[in-house]
N, C-alpha and C. Protein backbone atom coordinates (compact mmCIF):
# COMPACT_ATOMS: atom_id res chain seq x y z
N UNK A 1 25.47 14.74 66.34
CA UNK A 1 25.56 14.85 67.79
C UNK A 1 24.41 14.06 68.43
N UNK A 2 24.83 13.57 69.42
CA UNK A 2 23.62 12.31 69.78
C UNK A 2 23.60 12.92 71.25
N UNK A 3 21.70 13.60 71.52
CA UNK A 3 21.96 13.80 72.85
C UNK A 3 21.07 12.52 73.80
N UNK A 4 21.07 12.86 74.80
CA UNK A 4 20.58 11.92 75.86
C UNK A 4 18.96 12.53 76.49
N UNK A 5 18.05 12.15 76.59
CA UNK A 5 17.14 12.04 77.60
C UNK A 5 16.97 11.48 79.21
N UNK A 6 17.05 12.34 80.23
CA UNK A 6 16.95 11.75 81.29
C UNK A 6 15.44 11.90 81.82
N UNK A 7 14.69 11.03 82.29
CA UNK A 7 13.49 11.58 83.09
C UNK A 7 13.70 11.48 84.71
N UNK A 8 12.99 11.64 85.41
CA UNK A 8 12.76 11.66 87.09
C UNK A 8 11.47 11.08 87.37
N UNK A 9 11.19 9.91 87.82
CA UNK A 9 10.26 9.55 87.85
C UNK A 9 9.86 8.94 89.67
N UNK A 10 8.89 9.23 90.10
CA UNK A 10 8.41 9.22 91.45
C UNK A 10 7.48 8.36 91.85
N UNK A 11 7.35 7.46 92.99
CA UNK A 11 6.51 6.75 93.46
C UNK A 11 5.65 7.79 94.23
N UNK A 12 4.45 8.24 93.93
CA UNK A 12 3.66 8.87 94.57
C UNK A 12 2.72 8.30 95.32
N UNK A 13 2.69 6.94 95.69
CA UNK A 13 2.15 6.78 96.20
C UNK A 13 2.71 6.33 98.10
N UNK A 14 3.93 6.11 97.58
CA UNK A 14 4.77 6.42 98.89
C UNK A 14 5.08 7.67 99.12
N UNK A 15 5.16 8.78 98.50
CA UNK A 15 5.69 10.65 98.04
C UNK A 15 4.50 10.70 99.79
N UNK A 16 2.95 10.60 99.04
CA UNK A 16 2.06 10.59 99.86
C UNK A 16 2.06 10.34 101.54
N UNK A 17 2.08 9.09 101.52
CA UNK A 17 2.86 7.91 102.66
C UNK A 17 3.96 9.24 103.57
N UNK A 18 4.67 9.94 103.10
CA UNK A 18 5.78 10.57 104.08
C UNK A 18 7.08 10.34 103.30
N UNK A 19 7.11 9.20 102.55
CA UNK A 19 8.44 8.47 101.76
C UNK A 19 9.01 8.82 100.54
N UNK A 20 9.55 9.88 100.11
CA UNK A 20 10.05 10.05 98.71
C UNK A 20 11.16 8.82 98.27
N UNK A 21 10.63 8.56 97.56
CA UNK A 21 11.34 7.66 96.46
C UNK A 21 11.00 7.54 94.93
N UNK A 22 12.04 8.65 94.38
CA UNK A 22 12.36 8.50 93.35
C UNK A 22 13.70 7.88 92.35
N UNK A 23 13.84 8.70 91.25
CA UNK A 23 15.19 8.17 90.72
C UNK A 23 15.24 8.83 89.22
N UNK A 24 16.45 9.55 88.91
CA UNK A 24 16.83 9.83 87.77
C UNK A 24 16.88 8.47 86.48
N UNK A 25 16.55 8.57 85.11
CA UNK A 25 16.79 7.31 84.86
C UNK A 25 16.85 8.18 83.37
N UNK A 26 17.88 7.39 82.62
CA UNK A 26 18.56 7.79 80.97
C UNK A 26 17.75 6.85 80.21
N UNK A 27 16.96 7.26 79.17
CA UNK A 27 15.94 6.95 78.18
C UNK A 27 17.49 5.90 77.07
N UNK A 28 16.59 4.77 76.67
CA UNK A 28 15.96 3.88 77.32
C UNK A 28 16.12 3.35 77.89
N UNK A 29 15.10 3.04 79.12
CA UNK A 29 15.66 2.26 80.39
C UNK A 29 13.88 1.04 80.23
N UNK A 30 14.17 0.11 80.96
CA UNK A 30 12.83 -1.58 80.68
C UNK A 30 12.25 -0.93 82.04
N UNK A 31 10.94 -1.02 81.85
CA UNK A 31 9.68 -0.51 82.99
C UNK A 31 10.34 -1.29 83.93
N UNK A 32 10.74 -2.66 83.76
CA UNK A 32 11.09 -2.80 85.47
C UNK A 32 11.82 -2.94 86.30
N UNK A 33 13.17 -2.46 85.72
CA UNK A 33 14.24 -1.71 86.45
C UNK A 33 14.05 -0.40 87.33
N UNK A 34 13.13 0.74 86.49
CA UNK A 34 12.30 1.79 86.84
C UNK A 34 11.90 1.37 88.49
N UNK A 35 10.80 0.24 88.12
CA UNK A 35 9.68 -0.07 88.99
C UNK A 35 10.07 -0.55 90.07
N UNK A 36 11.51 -1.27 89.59
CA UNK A 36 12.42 -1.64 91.23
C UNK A 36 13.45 -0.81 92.33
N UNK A 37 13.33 0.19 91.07
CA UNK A 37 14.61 1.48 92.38
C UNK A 37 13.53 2.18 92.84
N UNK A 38 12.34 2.17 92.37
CA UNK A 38 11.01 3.70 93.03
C UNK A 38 10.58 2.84 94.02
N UNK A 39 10.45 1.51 94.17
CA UNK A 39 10.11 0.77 95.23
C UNK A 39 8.62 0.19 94.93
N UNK A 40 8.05 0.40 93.17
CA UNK A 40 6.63 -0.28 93.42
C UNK A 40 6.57 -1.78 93.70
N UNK A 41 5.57 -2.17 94.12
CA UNK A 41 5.30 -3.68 95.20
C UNK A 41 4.26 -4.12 94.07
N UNK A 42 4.03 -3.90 92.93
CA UNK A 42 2.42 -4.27 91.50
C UNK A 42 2.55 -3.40 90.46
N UNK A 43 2.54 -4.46 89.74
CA UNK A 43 2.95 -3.40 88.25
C UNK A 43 1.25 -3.73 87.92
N UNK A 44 0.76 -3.06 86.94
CA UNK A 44 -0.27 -2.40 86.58
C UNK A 44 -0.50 -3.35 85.37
């Protein structure tokens, strides 16, 4: 049986800002697909 991992991952630094933007995302997913639906503007 093959299960799935989903995480929820959040831009907190817009959360902060007033702006939630997050996004459900199914393991494995490439950092910068992630990094483009949460809305980060600099990857690290």
């Amino acid at each position: 049986m093959e299960k799935e991992i989903s995480i929820f991952v959040e831009n907190l630094a817009r959360r902060n800002a007033g702006n939630t933007k997050g996004a459900w995302f199914t393991l494995p997913v490439p950092f910068n697909t992630i990094a483009r639906k949460i809305g980060l503007s600099r990857l690290f």
